[in-house]
Protein backbone atom coordinates (compact mmCIF):
# COMPACT_ATOMS: atom_id res chain seq x y z
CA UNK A 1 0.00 0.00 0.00
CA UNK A 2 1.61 3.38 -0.91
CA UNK A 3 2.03 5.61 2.29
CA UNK A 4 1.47 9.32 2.64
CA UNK A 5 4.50 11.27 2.90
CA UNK A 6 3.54 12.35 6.54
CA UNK A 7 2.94 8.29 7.34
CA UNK A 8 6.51 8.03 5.98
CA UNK A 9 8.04 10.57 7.69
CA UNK A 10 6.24 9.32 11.14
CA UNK A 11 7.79 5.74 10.47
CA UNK A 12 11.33 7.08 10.02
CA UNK A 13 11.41 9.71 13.02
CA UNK A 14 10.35 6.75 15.39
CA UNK A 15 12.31 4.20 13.71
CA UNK A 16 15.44 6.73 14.21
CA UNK A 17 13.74 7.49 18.12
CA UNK A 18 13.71 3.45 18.62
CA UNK A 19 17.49 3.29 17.63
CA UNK A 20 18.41 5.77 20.20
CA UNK A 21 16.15 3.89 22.66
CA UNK A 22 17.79 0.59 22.39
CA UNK A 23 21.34 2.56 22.57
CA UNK A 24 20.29 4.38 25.95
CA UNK A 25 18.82 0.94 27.34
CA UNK A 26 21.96 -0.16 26.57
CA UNK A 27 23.93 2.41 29.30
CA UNK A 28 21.57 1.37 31.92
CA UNK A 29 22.00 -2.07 31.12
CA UNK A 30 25.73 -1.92 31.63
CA UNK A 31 25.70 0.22 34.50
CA UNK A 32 23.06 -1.86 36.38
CA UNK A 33 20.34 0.86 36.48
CA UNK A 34 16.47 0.34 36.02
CA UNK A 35 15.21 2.93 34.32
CA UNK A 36 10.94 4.22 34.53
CA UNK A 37 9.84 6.73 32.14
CA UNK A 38 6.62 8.38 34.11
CA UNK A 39 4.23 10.11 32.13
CA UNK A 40 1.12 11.97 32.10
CA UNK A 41 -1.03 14.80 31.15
CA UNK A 42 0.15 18.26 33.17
CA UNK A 43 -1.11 18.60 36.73
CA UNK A 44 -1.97 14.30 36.90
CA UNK A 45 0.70 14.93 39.87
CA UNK A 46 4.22 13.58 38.70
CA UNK A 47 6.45 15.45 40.13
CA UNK A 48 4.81 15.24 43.91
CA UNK A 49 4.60 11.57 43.09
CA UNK A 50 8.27 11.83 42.60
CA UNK A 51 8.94 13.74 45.89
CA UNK A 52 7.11 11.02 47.95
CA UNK A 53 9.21 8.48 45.95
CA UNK A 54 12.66 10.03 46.40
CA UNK A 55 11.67 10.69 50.56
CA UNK A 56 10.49 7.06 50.90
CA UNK A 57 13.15 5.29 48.82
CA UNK A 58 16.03 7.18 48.51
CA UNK A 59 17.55 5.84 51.64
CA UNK A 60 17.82 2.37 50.10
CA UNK A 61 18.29 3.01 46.27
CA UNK A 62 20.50 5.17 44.27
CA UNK A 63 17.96 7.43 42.29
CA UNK A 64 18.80 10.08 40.22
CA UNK A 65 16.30 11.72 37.70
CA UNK A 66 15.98 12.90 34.48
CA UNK A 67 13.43 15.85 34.55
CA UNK A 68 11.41 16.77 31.15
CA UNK A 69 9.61 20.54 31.25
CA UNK A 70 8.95 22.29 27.94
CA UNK A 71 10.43 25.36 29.89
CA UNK A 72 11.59 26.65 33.44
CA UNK A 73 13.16 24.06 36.45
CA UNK A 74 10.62 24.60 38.85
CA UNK A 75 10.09 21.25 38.84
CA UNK A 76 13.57 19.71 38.68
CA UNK A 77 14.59 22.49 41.68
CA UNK A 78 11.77 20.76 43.82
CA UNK A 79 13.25 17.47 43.57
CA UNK A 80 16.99 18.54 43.99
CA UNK A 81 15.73 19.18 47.58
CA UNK A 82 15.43 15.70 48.19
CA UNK A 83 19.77 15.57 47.60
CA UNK A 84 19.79 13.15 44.25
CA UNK A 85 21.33 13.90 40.93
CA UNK A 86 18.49 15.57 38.82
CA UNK A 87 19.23 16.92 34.98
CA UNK A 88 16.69 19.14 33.56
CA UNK A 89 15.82 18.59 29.87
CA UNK A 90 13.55 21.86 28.39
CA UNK A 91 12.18 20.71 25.20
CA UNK A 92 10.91 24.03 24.10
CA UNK A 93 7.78 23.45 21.56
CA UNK A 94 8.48 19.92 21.92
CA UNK A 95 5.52 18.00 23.83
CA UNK A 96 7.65 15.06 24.71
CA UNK A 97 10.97 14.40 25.49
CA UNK A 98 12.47 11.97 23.09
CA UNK A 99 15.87 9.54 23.14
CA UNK A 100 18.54 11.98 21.59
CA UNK A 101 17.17 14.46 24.64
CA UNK A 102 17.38 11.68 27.12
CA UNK A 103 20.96 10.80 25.59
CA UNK A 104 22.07 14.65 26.39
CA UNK A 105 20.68 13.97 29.70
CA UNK A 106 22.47 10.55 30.14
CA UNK A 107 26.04 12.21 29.01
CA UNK A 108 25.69 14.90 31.66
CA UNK A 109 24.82 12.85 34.25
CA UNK A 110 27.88 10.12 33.20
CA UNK A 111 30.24 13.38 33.19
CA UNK A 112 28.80 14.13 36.93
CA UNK A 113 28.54 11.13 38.59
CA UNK A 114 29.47 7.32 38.55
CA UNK A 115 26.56 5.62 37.03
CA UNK A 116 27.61 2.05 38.32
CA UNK A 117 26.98 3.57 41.97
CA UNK A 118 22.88 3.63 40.71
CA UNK A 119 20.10 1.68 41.22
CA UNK A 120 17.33 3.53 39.74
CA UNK A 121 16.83 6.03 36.88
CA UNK A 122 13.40 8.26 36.83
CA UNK A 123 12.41 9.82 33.94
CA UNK A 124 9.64 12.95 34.55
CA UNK A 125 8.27 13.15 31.54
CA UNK A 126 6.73 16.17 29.77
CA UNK A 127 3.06 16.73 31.01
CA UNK A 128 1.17 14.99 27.29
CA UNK A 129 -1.52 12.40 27.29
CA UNK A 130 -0.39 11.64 23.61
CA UNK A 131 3.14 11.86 22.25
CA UNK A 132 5.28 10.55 25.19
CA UNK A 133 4.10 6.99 25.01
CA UNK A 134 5.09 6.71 21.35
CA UNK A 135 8.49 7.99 22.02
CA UNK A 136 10.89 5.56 23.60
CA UNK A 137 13.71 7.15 25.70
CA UNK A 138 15.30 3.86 27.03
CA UNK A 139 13.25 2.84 29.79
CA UNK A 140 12.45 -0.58 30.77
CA UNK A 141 9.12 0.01 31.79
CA UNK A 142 6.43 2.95 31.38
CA UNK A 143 4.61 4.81 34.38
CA UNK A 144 1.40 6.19 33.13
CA UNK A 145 -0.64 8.29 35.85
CA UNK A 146 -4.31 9.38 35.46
CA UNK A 147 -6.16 11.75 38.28
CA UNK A 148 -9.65 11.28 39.27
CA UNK A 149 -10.12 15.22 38.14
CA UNK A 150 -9.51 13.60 34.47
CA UNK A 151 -12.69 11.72 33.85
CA UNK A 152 -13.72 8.08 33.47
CA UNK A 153 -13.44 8.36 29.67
CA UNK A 154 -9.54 9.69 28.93
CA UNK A 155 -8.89 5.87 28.30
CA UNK A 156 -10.79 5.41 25.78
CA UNK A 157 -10.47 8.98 24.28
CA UNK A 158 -6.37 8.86 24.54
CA UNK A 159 -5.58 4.66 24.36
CA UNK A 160 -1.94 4.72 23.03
CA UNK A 161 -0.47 5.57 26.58
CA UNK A 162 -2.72 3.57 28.70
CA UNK A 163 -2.21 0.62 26.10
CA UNK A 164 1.73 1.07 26.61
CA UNK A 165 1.61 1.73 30.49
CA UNK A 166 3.31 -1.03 32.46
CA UNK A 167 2.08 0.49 35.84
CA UNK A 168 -0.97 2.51 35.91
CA UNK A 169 -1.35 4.84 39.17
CA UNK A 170 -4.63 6.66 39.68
CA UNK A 171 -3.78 9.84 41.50
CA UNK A 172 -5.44 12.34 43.93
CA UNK A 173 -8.20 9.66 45.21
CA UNK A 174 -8.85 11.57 47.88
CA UNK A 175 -11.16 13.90 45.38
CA UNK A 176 -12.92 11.22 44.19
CA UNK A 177 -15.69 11.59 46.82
CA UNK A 178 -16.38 15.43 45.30
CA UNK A 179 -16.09 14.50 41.63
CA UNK A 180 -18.66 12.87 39.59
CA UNK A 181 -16.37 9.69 39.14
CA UNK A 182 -15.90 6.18 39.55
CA UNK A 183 -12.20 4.67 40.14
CA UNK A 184 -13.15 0.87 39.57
CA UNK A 185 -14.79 2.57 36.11
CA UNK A 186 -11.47 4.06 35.10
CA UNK A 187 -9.46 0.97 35.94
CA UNK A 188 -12.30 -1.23 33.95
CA UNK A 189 -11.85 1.10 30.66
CA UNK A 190 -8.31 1.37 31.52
CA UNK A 191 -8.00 -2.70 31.30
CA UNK A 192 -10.40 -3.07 27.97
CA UNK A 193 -7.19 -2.15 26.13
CA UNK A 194 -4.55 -3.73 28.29
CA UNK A 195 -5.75 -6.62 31.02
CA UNK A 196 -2.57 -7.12 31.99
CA UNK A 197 -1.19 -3.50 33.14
CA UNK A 198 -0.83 -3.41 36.78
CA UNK A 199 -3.46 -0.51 38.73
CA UNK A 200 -2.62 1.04 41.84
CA UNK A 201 -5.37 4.11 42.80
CA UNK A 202 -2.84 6.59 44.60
CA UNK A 203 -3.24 9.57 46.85
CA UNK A 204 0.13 11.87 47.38
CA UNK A 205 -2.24 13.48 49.61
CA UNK A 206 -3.35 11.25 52.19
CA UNK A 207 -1.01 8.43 51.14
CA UNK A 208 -2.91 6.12 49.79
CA UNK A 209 -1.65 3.66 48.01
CA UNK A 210 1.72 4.76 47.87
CA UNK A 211 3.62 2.08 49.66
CA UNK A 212 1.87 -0.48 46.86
CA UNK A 213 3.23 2.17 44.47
CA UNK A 214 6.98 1.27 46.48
CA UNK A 215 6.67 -1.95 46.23
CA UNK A 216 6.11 -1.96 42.24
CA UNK A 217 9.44 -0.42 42.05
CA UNK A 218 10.97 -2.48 44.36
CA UNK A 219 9.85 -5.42 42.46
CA UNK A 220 10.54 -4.04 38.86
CA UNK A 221 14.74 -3.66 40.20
CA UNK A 222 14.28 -7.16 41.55
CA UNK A 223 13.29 -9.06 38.54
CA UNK A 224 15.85 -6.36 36.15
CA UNK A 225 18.43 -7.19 38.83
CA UNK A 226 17.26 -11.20 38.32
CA UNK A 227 17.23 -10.56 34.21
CA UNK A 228 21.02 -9.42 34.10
CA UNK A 229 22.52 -12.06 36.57
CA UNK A 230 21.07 -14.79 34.56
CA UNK A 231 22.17 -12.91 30.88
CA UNK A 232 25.53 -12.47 32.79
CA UNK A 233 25.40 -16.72 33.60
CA UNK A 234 24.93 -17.42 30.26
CA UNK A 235 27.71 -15.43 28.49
């Protein structure tokens, strides 16, 4: 079938995007570091999500971050409170950050710090329902959050990042009650397009949830940590 131009041009910009992917998966791979690309539309609550994150695990882990804003570093300046490496990305017009951004990102923080001292990579992704889940950065697994202020229906209406989501968190729960919205209705449309994505119904507020939300994490660096011993065993 002969492709549109556009079509075209889509296929080769993420073909390019999934070669720069598989070379920044690569990095973490040989420095032992899991990495979680977390993304969102703006205001879904990322960045808080982050600071509970960094103040619950950051005694046990090596975290640092790679923070995504189209402009300013009011975000990345709130989590360099919590004392771990964070490089801000500004994308400008982009809506997403992409792998040659992450890759910048990466080189700094190799030139800074001693990546093989890591455990954990977290990538705050630009605030975008749509284009960060089609653009790869190197993660091994994609954080997709979704606030009760959203709507049942932004499932269905936005699929491509729930469908890609390997850990969906539904955030500020403690709304809910004032909102004309069901959170076993989200996670049901949520799970018509991908049964197997794990839910956790979060609030950074009263804490709901959260130490499920630790617990993810802590199992995701298990079974990468598992992965690469056995890969190592076999070479």
């Amino acid at each position: 079938m002969h492709q549109t131009f556009d079509a075209a041009l889509e296929i080769n910009l993420l073909h390019a995007n999934q070669q720069g992917a598989d070379h920044n998966r690569a990095h973490f791979d040989e420095w032992g570091i899991t990495c979680l690309n977390i993304m969102s539309s703006p205001g879904a609550g990322k960045t808080v999500l982050l600071e509970r994150t960094l103040a619950a695990l950051s005694s046990e882990l090596q975290i640092a971050v790679i923070e995504g804003d189209m402009t300013t570093e009011l975000d990345a300046d709130r989590l360099r409170q919590y004392g771990v490496p964070v490089i801000a990305i500004n994308t400008g017009r982009s809506c997403h950050l992409d792998s040659k951004m992450v890759a910048g990102g990466i080189h700094q923080f190799e030139q800074n710090y001693n990546p093989n001292k890591f455990d954990l990579m977290l990538v705050e992704n630009v605030g975008n329902l749509v284009c960060p889940a089609e653009f790869e950065v190197g993660e091994h697994a994609k954080v997709a959050l979704l606030s009760v202020t959203e709507g049942e229906d932004k499932p269905l209406k936005y699929p491509v990042m729930f469908q890609a989501a390997d850990c969906l968190l539904i955030t500020k729960t403690d709304l809910a009650p004032y909102l004309d919205v069901e959170i076993d209705r989200i996670a049901a449309n949520v799970r018509q397009m991908n049964p197997h994505v794990t839910i956790i119904p979060v609030s950074a507020k009263t804490g709901e949830g959260l130490d499920q939300w630790f617990d993810w994490v802590r199992s995701n660096l298990r079974q990468r940590n598992s992965v690469a011993i056995a890969t190592a065993s076999s070479q």
